[in-house]
N, C-alpha and C. Protein backbone atom coordinates (compact mmCIF):
# COMPACT_ATOMS: atom_id res chain seq x y z
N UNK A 1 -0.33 -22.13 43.06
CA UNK A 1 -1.13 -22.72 42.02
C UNK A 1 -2.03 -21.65 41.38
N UNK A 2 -2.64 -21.02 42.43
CA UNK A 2 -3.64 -19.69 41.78
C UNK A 2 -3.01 -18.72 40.78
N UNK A 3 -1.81 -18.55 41.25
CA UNK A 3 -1.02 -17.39 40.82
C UNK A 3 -0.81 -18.21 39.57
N UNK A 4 -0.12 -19.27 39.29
CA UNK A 4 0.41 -19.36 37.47
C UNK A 4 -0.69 -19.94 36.93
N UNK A 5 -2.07 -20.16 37.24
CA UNK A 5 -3.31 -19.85 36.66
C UNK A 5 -3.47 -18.18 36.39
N UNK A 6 -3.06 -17.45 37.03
CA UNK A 6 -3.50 -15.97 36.41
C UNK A 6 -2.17 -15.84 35.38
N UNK A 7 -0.92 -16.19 35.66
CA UNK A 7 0.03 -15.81 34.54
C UNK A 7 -0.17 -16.14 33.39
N UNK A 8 -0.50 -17.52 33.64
CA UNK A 8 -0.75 -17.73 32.03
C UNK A 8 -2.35 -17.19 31.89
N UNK A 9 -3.28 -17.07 32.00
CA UNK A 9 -4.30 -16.62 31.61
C UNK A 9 -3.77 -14.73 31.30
N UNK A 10 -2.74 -14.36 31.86
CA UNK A 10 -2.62 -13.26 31.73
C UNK A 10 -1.46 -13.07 30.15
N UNK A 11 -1.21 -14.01 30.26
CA UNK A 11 0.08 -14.32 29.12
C UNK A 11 -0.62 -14.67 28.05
N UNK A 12 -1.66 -15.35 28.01
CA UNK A 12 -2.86 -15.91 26.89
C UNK A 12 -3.25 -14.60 26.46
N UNK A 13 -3.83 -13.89 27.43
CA UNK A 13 -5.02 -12.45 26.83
C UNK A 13 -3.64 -11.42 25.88
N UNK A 14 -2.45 -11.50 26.83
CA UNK A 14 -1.69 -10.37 26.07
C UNK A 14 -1.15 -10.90 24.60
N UNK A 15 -1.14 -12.21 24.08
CA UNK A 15 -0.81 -12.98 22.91
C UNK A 15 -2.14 -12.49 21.58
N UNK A 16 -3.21 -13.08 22.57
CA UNK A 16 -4.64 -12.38 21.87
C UNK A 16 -4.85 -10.85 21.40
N UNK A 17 -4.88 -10.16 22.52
CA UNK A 17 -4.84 -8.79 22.40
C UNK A 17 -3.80 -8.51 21.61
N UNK A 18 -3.21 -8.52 21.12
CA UNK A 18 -1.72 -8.51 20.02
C UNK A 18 -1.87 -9.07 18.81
N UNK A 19 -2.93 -10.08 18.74
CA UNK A 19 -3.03 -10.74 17.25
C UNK A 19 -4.39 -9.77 16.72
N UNK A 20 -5.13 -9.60 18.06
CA UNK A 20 -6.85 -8.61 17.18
C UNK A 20 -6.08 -7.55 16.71
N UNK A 21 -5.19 -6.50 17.57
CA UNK A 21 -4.50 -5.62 17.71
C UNK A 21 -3.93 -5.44 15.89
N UNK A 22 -2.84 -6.25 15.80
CA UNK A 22 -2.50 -6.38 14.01
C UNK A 22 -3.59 -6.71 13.43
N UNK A 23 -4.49 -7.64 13.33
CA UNK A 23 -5.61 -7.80 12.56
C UNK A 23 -6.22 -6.33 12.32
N UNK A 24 -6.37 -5.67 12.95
CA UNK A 24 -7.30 -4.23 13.64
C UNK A 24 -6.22 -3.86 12.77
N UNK A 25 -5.43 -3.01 12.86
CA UNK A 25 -4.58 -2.77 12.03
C UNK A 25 -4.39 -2.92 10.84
N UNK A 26 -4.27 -3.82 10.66
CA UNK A 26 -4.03 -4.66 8.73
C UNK A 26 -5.48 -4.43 8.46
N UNK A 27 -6.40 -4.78 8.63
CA UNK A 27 -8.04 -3.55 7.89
C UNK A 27 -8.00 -2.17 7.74
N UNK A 28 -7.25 -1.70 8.62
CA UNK A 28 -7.80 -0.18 8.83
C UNK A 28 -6.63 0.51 7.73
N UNK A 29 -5.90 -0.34 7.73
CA UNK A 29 -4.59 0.21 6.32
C UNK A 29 -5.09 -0.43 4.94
N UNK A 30 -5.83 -1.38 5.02
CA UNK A 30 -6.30 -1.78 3.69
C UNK A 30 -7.67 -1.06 3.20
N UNK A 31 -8.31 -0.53 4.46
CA UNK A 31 -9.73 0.58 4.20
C UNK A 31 -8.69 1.66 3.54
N UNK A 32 -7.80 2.36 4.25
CA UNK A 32 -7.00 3.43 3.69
C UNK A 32 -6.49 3.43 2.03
N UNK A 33 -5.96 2.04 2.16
CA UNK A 33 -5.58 2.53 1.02
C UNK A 33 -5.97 1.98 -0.18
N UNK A 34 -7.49 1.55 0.38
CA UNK A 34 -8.19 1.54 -0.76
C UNK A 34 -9.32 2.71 -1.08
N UNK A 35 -9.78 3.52 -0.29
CA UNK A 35 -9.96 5.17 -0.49
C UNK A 35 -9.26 5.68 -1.32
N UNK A 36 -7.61 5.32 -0.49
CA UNK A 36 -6.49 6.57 -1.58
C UNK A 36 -6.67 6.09 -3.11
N UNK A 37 -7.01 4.62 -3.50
CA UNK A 37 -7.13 4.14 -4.50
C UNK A 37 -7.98 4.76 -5.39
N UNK A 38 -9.66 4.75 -4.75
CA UNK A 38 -10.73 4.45 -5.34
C UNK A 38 -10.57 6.47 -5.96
N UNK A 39 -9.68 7.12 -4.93
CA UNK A 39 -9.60 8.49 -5.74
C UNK A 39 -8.82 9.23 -6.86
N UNK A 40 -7.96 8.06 -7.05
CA UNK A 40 -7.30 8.76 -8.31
C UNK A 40 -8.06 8.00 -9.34
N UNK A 41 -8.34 9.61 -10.30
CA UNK A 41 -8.92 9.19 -11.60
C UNK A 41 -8.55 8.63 -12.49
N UNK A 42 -8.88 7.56 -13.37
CA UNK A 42 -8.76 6.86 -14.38
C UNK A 42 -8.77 7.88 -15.57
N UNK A 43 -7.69 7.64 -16.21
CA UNK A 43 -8.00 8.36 -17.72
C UNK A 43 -8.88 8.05 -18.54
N UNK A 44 -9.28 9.27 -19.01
CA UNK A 44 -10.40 9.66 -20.06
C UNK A 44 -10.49 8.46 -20.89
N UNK A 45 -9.18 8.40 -21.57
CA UNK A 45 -8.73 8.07 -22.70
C UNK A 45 -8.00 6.97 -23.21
N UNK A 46 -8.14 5.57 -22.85
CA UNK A 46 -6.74 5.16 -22.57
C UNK A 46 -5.47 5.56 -23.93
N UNK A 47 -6.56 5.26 -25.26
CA UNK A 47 -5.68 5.50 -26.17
C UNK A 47 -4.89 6.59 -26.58
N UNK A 48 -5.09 7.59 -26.20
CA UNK A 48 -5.07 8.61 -25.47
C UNK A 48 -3.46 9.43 -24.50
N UNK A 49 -3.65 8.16 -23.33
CA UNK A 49 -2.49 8.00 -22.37
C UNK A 49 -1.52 7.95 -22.83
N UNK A 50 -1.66 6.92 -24.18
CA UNK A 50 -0.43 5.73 -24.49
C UNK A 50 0.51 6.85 -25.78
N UNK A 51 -0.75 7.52 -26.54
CA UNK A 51 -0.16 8.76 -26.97
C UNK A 51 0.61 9.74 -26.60
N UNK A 52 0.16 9.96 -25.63
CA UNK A 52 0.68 11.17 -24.48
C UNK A 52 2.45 10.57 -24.23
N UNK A 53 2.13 9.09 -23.86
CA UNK A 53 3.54 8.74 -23.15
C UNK A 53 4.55 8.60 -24.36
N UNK A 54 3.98 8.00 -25.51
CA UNK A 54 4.82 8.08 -26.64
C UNK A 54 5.60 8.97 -26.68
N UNK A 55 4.54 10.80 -26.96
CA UNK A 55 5.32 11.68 -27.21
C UNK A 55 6.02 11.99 -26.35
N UNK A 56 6.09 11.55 -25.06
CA UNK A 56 7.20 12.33 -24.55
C UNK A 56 8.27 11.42 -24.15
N UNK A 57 8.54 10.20 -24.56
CA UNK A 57 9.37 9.75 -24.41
C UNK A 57 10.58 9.11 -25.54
N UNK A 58 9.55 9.54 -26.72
CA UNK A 58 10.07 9.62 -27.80
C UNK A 58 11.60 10.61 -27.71
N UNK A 59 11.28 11.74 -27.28
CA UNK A 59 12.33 12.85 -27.00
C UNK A 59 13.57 12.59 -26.55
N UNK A 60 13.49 11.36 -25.66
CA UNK A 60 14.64 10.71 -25.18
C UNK A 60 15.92 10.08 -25.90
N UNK A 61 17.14 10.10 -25.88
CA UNK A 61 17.82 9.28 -26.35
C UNK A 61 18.35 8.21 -25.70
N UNK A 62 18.44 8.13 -24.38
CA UNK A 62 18.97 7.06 -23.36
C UNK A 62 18.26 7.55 -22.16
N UNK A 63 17.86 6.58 -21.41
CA UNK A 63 17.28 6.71 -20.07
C UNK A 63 18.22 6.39 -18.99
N UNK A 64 18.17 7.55 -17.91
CA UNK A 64 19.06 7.51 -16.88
C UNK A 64 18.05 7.41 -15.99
N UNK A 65 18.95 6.93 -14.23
CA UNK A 65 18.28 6.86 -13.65
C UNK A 65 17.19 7.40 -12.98
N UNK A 66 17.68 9.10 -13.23
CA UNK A 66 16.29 9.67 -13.24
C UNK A 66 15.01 9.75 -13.95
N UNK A 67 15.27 9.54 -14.77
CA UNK A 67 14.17 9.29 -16.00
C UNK A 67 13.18 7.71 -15.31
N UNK A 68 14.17 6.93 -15.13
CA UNK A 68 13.45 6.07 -14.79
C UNK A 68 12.47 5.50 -13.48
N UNK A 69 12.94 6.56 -12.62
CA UNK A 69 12.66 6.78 -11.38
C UNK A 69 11.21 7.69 -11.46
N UNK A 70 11.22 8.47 -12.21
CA UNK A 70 10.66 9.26 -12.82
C UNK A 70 9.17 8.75 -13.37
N UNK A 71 9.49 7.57 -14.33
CA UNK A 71 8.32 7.09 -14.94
C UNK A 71 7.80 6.41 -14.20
N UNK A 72 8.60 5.69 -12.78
CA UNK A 72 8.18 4.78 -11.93
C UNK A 72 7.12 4.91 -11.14
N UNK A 73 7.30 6.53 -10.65
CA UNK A 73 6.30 7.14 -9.87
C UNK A 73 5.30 7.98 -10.80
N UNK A 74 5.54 7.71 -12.03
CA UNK A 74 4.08 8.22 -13.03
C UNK A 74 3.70 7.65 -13.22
């Protein structure tokens, strides 16, 4: 009787310890990557940006997948 009073009390804590555990986790990646956020700079300019992207995509005649892969991560 003593003993599957400690299993499950031992089976309870390791369920717990596993949910703070991800919780603990899922903050400490949302602190992260809202740092990585808060450091990339905003343009000057927006009107500016939209210029910038014009001209250079103006140049294009058809977009391949690199191109588009390309703008994805710009």
């Amino acid at each position: 009787m003593e003993k599957d009073k400690q299993d499950r009390f031992f089976e309870r804590f390791q369920t717990s310890l596993r949910e703070h555990l991800l919780t603990f986790n899922d903050g400490v990646i949302a602190i992260i990557i809202t740092i990585m956020v808060s450091s990339i700079p905003a343009p000057r300019n927006d009107g500016e940006f939209w210029y910038d992207a014009h001209r250079i995509f103006i140049t294009f005649k058809r977009a391949t997948k690199q191109v588009v892969i390309a703008d994805f991560f710009y």
